[in-house]
N, C-alpha and C. Protein backbone atom coordinates (compact mmCIF):
# COMPACT_ATOMS: atom_id res chain seq x y z
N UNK A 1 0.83 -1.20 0.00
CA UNK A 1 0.00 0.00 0.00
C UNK A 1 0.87 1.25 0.00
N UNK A 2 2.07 1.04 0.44
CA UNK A 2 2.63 2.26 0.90
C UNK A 2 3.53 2.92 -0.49
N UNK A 3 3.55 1.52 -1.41
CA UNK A 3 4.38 1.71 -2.90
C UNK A 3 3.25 2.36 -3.73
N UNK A 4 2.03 2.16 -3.51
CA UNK A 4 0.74 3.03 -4.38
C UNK A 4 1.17 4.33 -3.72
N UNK A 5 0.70 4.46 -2.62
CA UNK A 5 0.81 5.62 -1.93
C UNK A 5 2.04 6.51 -2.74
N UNK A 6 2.86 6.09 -2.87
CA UNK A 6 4.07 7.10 -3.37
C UNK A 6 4.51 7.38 -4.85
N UNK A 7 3.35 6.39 -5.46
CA UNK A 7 3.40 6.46 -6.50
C UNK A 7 2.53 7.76 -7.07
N UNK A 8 1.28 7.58 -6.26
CA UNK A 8 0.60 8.61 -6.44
C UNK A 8 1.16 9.83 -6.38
N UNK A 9 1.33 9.71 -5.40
CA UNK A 9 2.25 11.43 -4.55
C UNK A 9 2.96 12.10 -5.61
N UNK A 10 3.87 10.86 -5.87
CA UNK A 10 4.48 11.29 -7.18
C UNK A 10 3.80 11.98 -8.59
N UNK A 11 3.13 11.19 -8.83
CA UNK A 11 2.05 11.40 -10.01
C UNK A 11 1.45 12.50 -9.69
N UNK A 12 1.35 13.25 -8.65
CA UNK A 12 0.16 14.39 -8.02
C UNK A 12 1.34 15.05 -8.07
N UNK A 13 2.17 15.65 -8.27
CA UNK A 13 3.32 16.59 -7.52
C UNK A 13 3.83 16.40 -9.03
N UNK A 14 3.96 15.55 -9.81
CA UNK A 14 4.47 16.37 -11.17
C UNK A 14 3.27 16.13 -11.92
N UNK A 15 2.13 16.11 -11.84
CA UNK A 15 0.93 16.23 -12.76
C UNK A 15 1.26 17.41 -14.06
N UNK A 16 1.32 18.91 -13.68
CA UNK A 16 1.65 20.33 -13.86
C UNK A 16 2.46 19.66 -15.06
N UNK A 17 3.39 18.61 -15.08
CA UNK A 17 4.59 19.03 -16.06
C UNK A 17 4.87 17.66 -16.89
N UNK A 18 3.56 16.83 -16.78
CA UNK A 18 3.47 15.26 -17.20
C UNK A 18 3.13 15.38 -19.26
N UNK A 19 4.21 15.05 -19.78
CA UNK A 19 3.78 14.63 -21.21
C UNK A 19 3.67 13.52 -21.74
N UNK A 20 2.80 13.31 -22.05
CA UNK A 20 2.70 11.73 -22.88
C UNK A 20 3.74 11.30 -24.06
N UNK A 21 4.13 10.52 -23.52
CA UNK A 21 5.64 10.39 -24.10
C UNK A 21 5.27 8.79 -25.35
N UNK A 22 3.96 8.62 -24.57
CA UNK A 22 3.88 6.72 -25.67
C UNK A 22 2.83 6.68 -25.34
N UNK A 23 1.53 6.18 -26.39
CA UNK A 23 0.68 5.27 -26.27
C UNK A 23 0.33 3.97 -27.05
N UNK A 24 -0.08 2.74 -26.29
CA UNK A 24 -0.06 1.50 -26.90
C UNK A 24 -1.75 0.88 -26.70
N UNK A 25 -2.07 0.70 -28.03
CA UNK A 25 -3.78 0.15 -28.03
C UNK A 25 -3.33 -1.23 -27.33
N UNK A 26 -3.32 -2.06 -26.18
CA UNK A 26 -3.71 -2.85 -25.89
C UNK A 26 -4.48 -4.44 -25.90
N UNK A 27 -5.68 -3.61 -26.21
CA UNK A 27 -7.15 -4.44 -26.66
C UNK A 27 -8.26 -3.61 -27.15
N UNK A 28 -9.36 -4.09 -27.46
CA UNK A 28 -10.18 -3.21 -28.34
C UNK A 28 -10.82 -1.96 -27.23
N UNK A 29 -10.43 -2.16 -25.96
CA UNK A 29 -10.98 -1.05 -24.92
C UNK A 29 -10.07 -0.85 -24.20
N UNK A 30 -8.83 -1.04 -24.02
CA UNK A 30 -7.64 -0.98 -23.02
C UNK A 30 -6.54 -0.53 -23.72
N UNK A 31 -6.04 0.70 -22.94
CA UNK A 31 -4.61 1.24 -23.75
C UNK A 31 -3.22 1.22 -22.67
N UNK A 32 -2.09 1.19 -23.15
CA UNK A 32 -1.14 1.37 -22.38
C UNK A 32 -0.67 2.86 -22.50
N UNK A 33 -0.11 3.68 -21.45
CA UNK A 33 0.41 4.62 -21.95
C UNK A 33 1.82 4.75 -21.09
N UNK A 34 2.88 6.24 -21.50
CA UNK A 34 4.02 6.45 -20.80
C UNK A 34 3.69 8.15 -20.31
N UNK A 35 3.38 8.25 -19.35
CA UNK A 35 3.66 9.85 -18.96
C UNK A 35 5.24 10.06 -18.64
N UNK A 36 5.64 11.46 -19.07
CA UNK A 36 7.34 11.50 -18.36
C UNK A 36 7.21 13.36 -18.01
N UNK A 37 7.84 13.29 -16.82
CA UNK A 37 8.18 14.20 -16.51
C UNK A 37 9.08 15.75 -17.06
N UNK A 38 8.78 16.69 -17.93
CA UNK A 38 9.96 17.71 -17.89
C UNK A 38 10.94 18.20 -17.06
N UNK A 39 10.07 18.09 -15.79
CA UNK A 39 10.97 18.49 -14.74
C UNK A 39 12.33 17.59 -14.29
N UNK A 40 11.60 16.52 -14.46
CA UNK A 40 12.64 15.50 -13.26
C UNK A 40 12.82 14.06 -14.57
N UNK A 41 11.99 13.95 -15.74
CA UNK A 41 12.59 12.71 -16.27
C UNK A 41 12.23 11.63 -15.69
N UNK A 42 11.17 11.76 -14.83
CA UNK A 42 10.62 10.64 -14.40
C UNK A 42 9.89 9.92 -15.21
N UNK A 43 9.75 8.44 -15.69
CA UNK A 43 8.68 8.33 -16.35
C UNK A 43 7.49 7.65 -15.55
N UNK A 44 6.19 7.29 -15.77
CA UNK A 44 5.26 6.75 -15.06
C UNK A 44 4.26 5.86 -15.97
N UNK A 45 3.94 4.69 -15.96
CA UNK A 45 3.61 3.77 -17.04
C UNK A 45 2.14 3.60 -16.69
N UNK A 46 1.40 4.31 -16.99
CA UNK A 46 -0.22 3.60 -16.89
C UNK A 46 -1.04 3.11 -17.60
N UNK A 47 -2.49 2.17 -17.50
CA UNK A 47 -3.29 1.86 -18.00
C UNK A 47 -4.43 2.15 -17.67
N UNK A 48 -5.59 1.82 -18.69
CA UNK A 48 -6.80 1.39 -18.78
C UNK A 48 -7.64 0.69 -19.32
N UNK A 49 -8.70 0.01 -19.25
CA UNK A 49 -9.58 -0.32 -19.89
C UNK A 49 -11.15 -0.26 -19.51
N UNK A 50 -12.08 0.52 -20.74
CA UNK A 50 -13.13 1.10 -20.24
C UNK A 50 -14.36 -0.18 -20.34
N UNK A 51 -15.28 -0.20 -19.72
CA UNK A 51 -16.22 -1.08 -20.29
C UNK A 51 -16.66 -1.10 -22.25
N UNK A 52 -16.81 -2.23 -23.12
CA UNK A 52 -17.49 -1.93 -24.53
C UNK A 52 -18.94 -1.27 -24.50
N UNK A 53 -19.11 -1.55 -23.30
CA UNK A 53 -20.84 -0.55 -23.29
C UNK A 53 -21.41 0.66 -22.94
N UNK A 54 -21.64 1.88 -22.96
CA UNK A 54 -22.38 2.72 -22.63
C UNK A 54 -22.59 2.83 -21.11
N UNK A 55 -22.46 3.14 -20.11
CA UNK A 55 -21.53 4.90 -19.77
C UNK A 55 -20.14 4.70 -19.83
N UNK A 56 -19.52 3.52 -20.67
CA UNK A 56 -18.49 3.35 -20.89
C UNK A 56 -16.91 3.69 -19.44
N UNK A 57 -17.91 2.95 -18.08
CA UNK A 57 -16.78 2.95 -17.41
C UNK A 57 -15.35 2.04 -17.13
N UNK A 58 -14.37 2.55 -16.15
CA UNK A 58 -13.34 2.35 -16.16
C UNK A 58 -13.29 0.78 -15.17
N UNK A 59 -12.90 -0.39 -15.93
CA UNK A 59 -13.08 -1.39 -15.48
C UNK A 59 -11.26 -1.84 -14.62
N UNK A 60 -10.28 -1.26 -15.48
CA UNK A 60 -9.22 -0.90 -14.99
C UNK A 60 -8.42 0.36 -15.03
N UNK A 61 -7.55 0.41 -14.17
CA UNK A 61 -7.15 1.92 -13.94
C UNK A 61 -5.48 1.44 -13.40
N UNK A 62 -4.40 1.60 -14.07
CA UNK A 62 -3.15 1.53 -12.94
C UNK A 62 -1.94 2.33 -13.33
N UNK A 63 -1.51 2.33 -12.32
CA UNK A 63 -0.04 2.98 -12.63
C UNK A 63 0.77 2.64 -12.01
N UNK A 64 2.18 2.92 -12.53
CA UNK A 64 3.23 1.73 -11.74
C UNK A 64 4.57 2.53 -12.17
N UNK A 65 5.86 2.91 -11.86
CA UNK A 65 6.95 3.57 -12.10
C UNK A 65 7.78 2.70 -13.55
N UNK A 66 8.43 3.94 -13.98
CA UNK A 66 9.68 3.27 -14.98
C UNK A 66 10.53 3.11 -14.89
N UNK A 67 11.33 2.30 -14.28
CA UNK A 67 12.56 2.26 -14.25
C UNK A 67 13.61 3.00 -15.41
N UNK A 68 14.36 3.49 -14.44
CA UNK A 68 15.24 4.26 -15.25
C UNK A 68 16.88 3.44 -16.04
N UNK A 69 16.75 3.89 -17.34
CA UNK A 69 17.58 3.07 -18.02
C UNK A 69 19.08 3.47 -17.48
């Protein structure tokens, strides 16, 4: 819990300066993406996938760090 926790923090504290650096279609409702930081070069790897039906919600949601090369 405490590795979400800081992941977030993270993600909340460079939101302001996050560019989408990659996106990957997945599946026919689920994408991968790369946010990265200007500031700091961080990158941050998330997903989703929405329901195929109408109000079309979020059945997954995650994010997880990038290791740096």
């Amino acid at each position: 819990m405490d590795e979400h926790l800081g992941i977030f923090r993270q993600l909340h504290e460079e939101l302001p300066d996050l560019d989408v650096e990659q996106v990957n279609k997945t599946g026919p409702n689920s994408v991968e993406f790369v946010l990265v930081s200007g500031q700091t070069g961080h990158k941050i790897k998330g997903s989703f996938t929405l329901e195929a039906q109408p109000p079309h919600r979020f059945t997954g949601l995650g994010f997880e760090p990038v290791a740096a090369k």
